[in-house]
PDB file of N, CA and C in Angstrom:
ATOM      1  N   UNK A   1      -4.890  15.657  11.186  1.00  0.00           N
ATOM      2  CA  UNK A   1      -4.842  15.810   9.737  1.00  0.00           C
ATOM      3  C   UNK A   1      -6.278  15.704   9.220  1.00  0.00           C
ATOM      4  N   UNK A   2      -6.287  16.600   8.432  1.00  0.00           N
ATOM      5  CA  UNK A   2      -7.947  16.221   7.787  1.00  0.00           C
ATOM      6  C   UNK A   2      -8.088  15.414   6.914  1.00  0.00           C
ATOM      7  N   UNK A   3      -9.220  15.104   6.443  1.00  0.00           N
ATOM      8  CA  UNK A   3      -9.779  13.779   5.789  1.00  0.00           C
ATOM      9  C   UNK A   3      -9.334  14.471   4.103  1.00  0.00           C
ATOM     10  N   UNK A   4      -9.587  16.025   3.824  1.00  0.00           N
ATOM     11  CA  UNK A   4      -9.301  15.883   2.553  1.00  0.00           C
ATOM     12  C   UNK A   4      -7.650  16.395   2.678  1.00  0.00           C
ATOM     13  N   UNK A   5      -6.871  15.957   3.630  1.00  0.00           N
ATOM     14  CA  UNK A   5      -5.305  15.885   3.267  1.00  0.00           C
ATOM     15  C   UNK A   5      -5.278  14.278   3.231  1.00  0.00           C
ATOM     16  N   UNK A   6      -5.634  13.458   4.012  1.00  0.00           N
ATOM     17  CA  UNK A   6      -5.498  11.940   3.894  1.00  0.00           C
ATOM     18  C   UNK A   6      -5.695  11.732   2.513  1.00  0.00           C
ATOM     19  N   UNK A   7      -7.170  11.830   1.978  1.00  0.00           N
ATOM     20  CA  UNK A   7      -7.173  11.588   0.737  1.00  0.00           C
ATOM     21  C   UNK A   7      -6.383  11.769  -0.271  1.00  0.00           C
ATOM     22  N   UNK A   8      -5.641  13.245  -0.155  1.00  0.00           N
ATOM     23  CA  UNK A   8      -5.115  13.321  -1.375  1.00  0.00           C
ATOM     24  C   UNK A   8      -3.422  12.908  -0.600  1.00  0.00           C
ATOM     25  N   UNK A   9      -3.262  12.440   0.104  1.00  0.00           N
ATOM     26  CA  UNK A   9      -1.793  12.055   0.315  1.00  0.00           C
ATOM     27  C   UNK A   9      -1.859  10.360   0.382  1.00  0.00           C
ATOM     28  N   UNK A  10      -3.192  10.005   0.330  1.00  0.00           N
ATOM     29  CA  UNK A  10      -3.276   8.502   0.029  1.00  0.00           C
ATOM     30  C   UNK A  10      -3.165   8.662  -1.601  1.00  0.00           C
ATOM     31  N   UNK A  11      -3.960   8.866  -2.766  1.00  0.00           N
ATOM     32  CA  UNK A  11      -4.251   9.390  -4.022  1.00  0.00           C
ATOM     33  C   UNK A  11      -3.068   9.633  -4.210  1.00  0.00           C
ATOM     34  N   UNK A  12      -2.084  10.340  -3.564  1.00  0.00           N
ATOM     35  CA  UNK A  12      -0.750  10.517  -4.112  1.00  0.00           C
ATOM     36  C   UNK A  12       0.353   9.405  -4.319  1.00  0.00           C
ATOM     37  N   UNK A  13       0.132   8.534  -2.928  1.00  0.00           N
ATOM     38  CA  UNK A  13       0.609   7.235  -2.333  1.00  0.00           C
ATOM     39  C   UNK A  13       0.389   6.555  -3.507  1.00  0.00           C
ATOM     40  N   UNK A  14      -0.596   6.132  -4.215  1.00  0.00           N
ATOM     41  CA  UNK A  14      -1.216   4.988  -4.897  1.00  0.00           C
ATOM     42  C   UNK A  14      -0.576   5.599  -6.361  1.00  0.00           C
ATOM     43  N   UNK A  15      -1.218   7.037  -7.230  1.00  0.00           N
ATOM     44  CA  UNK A  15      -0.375   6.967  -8.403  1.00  0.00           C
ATOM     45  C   UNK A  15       0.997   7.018  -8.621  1.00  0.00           C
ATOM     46  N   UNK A  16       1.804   7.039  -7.165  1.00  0.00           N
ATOM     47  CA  UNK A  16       3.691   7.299  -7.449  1.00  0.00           C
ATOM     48  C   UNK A  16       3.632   6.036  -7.776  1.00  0.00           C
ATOM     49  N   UNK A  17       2.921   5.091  -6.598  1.00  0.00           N
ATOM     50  CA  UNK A  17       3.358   3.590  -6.823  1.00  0.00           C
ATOM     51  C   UNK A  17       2.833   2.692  -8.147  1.00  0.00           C
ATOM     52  N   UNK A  18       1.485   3.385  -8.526  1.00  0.00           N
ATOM     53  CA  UNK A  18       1.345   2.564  -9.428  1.00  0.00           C
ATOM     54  C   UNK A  18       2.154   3.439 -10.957  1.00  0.00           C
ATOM     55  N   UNK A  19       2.671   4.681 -10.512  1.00  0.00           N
ATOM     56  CA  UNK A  19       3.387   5.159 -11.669  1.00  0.00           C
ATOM     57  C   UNK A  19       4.906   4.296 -12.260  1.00  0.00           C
ATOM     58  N   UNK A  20       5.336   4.195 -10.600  1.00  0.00           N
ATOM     59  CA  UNK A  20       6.478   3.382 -11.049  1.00  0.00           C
ATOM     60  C   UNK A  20       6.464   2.022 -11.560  1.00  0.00           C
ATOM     61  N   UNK A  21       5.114   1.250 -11.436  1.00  0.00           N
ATOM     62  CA  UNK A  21       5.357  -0.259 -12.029  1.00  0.00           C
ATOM     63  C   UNK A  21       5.373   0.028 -13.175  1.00  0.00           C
ATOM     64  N   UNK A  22       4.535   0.925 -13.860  1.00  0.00           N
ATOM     65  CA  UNK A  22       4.134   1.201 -15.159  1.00  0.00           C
ATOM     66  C   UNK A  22       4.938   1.983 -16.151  1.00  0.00           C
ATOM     67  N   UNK A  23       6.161   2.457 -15.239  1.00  0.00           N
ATOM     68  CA  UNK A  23       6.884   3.129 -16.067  1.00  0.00           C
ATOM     69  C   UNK A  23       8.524   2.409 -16.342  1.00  0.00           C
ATOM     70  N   UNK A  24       8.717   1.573 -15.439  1.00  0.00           N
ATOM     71  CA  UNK A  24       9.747   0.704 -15.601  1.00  0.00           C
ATOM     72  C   UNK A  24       8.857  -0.144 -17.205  1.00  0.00           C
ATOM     73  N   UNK A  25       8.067  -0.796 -16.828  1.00  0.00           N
ATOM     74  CA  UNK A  25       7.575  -1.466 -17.753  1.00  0.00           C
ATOM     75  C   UNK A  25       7.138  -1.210 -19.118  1.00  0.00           C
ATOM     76  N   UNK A  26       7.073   0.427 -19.018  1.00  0.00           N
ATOM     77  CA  UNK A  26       6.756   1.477 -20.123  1.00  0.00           C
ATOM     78  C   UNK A  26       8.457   1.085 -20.884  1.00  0.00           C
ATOM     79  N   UNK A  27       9.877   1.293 -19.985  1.00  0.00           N
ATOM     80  CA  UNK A  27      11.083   1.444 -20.129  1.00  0.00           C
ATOM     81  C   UNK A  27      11.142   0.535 -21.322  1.00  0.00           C
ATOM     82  N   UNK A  28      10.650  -0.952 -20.735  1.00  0.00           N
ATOM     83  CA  UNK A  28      11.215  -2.218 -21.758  1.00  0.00           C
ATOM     84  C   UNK A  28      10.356  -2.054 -23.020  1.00  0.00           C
ATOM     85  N   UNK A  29       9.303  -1.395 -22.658  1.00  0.00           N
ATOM     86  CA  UNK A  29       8.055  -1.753 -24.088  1.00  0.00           C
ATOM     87  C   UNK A  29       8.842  -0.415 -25.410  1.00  0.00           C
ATOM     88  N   UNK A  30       9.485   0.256 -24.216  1.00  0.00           N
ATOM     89  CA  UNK A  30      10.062   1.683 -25.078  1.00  0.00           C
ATOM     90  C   UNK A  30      11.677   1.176 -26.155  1.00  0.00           C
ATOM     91  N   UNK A  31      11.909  -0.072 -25.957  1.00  0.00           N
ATOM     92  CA  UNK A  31      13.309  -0.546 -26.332  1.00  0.00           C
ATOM     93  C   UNK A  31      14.477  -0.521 -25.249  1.00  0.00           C
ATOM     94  N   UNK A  32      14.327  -0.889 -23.969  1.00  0.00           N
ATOM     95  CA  UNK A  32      15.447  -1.462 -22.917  1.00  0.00           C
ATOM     96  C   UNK A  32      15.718  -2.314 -23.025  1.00  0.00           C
ATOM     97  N   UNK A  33      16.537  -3.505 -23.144  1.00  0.00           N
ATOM     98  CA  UNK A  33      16.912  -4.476 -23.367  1.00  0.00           C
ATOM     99  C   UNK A  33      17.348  -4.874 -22.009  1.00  0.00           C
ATOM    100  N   UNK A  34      17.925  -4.049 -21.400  1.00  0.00           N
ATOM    101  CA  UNK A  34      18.981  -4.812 -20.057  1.00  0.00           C
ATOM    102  C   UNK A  34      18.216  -4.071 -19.240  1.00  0.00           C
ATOM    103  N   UNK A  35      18.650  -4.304 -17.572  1.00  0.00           N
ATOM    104  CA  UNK A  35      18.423  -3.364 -16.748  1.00  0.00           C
ATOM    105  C   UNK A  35      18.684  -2.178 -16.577  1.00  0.00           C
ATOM    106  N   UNK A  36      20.124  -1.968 -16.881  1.00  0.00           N
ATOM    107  CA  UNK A  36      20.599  -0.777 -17.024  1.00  0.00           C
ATOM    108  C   UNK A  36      20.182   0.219 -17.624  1.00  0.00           C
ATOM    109  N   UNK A  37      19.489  -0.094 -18.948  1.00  0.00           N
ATOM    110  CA  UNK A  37      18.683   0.718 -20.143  1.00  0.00           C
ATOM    111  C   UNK A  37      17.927   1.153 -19.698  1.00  0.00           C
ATOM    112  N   UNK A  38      16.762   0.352 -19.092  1.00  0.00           N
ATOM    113  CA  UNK A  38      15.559   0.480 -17.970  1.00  0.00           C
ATOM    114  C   UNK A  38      15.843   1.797 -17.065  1.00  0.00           C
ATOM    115  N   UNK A  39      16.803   1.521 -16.275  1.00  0.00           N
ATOM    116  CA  UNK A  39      16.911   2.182 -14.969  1.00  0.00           C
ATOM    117  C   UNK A  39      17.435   3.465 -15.377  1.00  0.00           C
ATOM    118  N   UNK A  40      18.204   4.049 -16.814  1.00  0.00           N
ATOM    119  CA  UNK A  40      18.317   5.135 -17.112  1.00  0.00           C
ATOM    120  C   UNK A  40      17.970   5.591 -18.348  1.00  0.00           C
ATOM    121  N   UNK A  41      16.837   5.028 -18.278  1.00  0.00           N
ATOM    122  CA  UNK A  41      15.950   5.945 -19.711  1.00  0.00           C
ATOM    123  C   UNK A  41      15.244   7.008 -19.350  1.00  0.00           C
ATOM    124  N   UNK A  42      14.305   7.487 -19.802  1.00  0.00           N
ATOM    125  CA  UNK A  42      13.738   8.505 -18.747  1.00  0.00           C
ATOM    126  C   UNK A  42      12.599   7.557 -18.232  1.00  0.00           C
ATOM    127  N   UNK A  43      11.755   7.130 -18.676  1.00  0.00           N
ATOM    128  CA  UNK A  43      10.869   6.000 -18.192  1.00  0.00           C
ATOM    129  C   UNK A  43      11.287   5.624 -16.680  1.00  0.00           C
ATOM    130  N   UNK A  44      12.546   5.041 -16.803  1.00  0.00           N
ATOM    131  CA  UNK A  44      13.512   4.622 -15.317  1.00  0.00           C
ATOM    132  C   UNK A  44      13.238   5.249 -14.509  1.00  0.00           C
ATOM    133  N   UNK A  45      14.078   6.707 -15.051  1.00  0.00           N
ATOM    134  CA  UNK A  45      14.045   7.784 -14.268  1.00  0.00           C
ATOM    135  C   UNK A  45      13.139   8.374 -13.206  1.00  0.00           C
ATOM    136  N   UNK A  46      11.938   8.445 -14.366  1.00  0.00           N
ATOM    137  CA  UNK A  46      11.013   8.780 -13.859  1.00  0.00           C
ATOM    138  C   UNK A  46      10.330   7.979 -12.870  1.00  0.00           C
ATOM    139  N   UNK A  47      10.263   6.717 -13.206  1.00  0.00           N
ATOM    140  CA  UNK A  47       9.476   5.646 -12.438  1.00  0.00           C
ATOM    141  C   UNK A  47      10.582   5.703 -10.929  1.00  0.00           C
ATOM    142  N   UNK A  48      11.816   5.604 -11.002  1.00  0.00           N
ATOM    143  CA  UNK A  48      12.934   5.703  -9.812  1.00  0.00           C
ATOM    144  C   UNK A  48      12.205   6.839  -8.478  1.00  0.00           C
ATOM    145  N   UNK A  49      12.050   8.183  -8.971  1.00  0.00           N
ATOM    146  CA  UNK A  49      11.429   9.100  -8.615  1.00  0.00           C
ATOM    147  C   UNK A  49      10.109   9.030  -8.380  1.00  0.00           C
ATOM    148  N   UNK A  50       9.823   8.333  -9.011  1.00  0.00           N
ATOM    149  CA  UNK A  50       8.009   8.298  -8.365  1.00  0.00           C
ATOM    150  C   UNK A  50       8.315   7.376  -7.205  1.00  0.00           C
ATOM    151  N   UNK A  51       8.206   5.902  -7.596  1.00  0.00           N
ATOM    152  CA  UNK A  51       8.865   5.647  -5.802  1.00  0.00           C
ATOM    153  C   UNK A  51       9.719   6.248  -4.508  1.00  0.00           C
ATOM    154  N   UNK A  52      10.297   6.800  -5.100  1.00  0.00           N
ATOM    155  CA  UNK A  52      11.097   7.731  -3.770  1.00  0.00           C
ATOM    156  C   UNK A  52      10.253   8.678  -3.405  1.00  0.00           C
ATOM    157  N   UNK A  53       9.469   9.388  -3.815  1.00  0.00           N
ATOM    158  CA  UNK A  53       7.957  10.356  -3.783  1.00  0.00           C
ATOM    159  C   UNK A  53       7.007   9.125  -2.684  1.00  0.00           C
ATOM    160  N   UNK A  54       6.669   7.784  -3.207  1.00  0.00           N
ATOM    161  CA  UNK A  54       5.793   6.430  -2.498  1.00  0.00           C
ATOM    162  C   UNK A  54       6.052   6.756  -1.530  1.00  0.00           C
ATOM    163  N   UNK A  55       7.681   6.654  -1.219  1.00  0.00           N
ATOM    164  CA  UNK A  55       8.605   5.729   0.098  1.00  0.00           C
ATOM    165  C   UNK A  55       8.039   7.106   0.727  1.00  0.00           C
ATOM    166  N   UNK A  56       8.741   8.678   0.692  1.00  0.00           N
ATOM    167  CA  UNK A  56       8.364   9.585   1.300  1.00  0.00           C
ATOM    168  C   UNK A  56       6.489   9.892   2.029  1.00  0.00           C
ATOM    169  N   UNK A  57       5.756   9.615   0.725  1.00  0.00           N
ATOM    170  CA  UNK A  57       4.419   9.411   0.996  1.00  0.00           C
ATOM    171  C   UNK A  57       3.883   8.071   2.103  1.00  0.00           C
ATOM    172  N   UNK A  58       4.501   7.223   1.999  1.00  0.00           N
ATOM    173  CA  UNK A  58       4.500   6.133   3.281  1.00  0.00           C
ATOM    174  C   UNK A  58       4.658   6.389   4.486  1.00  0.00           C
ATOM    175  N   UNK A  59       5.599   7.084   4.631  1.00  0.00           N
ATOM    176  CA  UNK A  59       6.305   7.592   5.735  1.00  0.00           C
ATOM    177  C   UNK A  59       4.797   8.416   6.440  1.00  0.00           C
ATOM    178  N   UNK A  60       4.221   9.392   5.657  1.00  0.00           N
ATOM    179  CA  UNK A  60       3.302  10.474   5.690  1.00  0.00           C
ATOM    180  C   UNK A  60       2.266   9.707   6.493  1.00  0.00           C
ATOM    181  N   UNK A  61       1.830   8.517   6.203  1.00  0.00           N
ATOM    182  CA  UNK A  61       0.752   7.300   6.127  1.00  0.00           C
ATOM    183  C   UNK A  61       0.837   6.753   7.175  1.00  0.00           C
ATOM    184  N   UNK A  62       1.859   6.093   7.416  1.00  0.00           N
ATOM    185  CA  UNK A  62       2.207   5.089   9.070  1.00  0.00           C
ATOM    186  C   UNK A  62       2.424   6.151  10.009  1.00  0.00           C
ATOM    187  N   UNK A  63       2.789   7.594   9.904  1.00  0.00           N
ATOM    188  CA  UNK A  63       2.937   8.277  11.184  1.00  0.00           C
ATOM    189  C   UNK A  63       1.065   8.458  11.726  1.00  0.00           C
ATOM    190  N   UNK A  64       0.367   8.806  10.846  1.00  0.00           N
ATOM    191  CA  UNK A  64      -1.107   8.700  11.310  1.00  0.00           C
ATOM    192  C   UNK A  64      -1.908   7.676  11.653  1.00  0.00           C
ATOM    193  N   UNK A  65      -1.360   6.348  10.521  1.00  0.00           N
ATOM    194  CA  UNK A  65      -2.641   4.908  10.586  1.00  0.00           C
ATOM    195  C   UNK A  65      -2.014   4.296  11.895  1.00  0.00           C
ATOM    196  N   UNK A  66      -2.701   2.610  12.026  1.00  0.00           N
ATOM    197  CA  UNK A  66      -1.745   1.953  12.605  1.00  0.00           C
ATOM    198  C   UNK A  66      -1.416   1.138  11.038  1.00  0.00           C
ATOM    199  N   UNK A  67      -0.266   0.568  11.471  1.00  0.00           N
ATOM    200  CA  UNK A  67       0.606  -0.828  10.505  1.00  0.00           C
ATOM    201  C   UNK A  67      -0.545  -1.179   9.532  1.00  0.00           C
ATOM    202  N   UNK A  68      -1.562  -2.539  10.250  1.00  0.00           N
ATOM    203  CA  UNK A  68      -2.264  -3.431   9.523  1.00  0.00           C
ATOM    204  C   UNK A  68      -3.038  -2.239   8.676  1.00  0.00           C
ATOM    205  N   UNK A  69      -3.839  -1.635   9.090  1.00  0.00           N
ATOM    206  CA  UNK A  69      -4.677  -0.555   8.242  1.00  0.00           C
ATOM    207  C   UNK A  69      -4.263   0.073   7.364  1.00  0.00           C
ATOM    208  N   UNK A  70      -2.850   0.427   7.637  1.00  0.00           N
ATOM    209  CA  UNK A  70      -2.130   1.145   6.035  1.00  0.00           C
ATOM    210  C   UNK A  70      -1.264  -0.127   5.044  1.00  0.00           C
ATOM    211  N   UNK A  71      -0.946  -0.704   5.686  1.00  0.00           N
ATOM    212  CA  UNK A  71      -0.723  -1.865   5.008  1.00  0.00           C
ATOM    213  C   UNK A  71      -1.308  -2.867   4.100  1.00  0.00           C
ATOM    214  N   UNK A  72      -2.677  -2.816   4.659  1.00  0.00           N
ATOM    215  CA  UNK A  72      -3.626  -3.828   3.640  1.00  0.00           C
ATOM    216  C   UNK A  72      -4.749  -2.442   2.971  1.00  0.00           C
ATOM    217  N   UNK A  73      -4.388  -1.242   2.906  1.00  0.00           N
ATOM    218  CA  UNK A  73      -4.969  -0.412   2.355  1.00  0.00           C
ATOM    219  C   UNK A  73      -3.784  -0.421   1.560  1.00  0.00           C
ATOM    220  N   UNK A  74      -2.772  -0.858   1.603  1.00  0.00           N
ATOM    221  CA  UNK A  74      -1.860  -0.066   0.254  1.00  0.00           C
ATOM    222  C   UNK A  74      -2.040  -1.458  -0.327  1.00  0.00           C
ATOM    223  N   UNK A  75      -2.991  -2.515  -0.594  1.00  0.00           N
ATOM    224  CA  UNK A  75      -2.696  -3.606  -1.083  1.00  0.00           C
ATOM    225  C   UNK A  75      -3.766  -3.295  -2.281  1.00  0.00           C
ATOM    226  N   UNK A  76      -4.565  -2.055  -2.251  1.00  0.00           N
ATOM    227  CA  UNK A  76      -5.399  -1.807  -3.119  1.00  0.00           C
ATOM    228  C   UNK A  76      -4.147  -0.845  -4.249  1.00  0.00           C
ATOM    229  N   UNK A  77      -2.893  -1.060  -4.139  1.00  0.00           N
ATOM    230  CA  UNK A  77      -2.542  -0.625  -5.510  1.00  0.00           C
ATOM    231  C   UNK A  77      -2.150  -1.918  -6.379  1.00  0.00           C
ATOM    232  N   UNK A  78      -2.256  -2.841  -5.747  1.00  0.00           N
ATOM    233  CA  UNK A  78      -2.161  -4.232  -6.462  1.00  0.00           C
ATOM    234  C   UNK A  78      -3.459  -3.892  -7.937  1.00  0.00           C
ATOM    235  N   UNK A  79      -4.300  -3.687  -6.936  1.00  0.00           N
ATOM    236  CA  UNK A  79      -5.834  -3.499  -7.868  1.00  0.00           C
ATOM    237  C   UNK A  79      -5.697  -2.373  -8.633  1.00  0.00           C
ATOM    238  N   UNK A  80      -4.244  -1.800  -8.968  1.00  0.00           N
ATOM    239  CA  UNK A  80      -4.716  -0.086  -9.466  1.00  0.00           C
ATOM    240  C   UNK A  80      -3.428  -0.544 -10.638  1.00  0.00           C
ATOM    241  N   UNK A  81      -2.780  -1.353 -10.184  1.00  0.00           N
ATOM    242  CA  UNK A  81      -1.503  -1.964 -10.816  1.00  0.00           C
ATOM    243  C   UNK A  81      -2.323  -2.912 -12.167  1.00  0.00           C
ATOM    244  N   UNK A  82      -3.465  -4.067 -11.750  1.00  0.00           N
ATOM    245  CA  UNK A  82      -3.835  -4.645 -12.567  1.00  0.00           C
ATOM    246  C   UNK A  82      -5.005  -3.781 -13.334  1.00  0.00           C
ATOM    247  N   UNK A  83      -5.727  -2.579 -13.141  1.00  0.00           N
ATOM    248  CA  UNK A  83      -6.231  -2.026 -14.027  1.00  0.00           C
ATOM    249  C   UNK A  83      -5.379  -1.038 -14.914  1.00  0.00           C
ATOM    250  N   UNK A  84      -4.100  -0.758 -14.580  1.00  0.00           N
ATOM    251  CA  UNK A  84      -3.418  -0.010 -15.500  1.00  0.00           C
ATOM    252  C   UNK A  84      -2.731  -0.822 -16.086  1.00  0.00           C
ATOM    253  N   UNK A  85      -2.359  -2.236 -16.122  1.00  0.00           N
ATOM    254  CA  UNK A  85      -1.868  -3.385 -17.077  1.00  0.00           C
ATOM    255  C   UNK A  85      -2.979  -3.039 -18.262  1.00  0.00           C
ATOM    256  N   UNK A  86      -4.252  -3.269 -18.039  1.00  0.00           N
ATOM    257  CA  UNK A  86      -5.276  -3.737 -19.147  1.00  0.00           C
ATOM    258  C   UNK A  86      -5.199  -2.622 -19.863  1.00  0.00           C
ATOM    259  N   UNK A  87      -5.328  -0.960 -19.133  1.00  0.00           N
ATOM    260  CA  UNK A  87      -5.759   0.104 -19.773  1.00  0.00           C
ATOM    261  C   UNK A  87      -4.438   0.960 -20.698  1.00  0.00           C
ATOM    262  N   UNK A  88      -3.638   0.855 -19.772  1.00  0.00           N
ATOM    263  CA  UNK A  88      -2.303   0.869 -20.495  1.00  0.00           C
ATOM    264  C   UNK A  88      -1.445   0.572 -21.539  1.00  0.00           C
ATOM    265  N   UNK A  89      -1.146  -1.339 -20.774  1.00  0.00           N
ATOM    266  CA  UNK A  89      -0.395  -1.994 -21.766  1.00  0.00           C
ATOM    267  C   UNK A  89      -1.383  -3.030 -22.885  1.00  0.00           C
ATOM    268  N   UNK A  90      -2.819  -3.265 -22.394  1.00  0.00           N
ATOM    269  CA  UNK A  90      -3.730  -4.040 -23.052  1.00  0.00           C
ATOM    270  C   UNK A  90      -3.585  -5.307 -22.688  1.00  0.00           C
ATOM    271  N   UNK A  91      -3.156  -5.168 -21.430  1.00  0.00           N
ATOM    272  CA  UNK A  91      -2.908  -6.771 -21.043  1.00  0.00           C
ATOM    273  C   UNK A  91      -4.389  -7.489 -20.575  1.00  0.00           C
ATOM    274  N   UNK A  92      -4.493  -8.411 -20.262  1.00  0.00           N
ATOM    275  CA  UNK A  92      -5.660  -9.484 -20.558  1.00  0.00           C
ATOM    276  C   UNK A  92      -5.684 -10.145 -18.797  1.00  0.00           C
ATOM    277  N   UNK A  93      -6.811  -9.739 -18.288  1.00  0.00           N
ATOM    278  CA  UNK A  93      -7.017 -10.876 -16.645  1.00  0.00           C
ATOM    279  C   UNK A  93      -7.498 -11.457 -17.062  1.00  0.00           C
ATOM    280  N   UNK A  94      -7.009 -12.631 -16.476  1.00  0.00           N
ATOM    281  CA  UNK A  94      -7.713 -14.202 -16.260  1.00  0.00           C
ATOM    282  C   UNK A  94      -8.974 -14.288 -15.300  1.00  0.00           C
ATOM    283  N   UNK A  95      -9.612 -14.709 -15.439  1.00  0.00           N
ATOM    284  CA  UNK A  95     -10.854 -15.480 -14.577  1.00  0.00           C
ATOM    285  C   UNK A  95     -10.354 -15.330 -13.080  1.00  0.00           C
ATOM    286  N   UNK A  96      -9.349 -15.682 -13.075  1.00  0.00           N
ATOM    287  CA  UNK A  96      -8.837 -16.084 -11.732  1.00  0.00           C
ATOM    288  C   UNK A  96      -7.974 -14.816 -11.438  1.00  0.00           C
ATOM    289  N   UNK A  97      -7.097 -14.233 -12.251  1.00  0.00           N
ATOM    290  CA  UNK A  97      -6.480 -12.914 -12.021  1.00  0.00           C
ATOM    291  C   UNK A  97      -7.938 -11.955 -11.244  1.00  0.00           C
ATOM    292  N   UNK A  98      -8.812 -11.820 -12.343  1.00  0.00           N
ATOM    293  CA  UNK A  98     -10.232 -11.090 -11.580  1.00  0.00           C
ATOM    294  C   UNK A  98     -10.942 -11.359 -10.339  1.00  0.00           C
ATOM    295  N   UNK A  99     -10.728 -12.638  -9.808  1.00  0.00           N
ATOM    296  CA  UNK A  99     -11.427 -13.089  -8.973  1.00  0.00           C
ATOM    297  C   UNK A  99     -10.375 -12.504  -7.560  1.00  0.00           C
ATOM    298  N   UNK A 100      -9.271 -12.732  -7.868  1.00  0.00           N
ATOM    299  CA  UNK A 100      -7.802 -12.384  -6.970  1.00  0.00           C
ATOM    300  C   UNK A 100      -8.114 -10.901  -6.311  1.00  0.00           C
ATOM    301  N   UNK A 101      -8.032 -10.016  -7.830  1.00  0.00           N
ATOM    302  CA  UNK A 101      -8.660  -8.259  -7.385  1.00  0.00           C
ATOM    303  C   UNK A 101     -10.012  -8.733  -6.466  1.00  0.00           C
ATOM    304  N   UNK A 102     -10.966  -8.962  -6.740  1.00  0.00           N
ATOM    305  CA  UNK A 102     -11.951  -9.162  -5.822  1.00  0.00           C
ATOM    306  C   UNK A 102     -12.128  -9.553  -4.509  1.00  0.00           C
ATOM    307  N   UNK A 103     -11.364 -10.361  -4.351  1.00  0.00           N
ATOM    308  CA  UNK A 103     -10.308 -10.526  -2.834  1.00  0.00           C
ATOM    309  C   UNK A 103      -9.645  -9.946  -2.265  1.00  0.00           C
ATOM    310  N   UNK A 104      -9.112  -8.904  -2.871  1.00  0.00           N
ATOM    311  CA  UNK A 104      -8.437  -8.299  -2.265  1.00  0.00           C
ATOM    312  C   UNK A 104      -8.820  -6.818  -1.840  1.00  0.00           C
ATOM    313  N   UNK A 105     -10.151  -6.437  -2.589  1.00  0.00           N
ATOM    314  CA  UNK A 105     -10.641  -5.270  -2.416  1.00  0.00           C
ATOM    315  C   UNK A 105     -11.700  -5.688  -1.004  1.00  0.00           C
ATOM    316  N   UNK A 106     -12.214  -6.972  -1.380  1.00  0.00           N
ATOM    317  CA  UNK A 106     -13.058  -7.623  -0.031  1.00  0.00           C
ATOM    318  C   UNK A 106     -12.308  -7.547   0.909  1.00  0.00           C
ATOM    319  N   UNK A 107     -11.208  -7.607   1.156  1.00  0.00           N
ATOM    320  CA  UNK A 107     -10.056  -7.629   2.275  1.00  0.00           C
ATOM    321  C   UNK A 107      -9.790  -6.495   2.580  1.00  0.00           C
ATOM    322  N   UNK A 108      -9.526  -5.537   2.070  1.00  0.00           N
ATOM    323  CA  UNK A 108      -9.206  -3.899   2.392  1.00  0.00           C
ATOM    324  C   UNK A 108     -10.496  -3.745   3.107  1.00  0.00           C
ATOM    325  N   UNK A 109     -11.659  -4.142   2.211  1.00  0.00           N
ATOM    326  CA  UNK A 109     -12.979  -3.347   2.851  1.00  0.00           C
ATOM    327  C   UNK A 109     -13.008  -4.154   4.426  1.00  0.00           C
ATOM    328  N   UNK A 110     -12.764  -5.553   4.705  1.00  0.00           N
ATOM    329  CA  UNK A 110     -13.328  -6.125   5.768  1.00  0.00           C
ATOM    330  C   UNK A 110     -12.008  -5.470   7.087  1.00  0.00           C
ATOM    331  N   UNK A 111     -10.729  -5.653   6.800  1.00  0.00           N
ATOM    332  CA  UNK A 111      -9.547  -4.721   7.672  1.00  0.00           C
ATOM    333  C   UNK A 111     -10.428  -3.446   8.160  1.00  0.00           C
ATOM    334  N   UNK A 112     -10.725  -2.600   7.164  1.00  0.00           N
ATOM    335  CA  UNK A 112     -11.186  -1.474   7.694  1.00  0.00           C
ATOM    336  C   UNK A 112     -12.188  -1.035   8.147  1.00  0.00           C
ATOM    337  N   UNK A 113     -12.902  -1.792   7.711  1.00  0.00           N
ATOM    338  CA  UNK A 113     -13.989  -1.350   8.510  1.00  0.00           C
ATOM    339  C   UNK A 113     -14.327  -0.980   9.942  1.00  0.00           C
TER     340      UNK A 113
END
């Protein structure tokens, strides 16, 4: 596989997943009250489908990496999760929330290298 299919099937990997935290969460900010509301608004919907797109894109990922390497590389959507909180919903990191991302991008980088 080439490097610019990895990329963009990693790039794909990372916005399904970070689409779906953000769109469940889009669901409640949109007026869901219950789960149910959530899970079939279109927000839901959509976010439902972007993970099943992830899960498929995972699949894509572990047949090429080994385990640990795609595993603590997908830990950088943690970090893609907390910059679309701030940019998104306007949510606020802590000192320590920031310091956490920083750890964890130090950790992807030191795994892979």
């Amino acid at each position: 596989m080439s490097l610019s299919t990895q990329i963009l099937i990693w790039t794909l990997f990372f916005a399904t997943t970070v689409y779906g935290h953000a769109g469940f969460k889009q669901a409640f900010h949109s007026g869901a009250t219950t789960v149910w509301q959530c899970l079939f608004s279109v927000w839901g919907i959509t976010a439902t489908l972007a993970w099943c797109a992830s899960a498929l894109l995972w699949i894509a990922i572990l047949s090429r990496s080994t385990l640990i390497a795609a595993h603590t590389s997908s830990a950088l959507s943690q970090v893609l999760v907390a910059a679309t909180a701030m940019l998104w919903f306007g949510e606020r990191v802590s000192t320590a929330q920031g310091i956490g991302v920083v750890l964890v991008v130090t950790g992807v980088y030191l795994v892979n290298r």
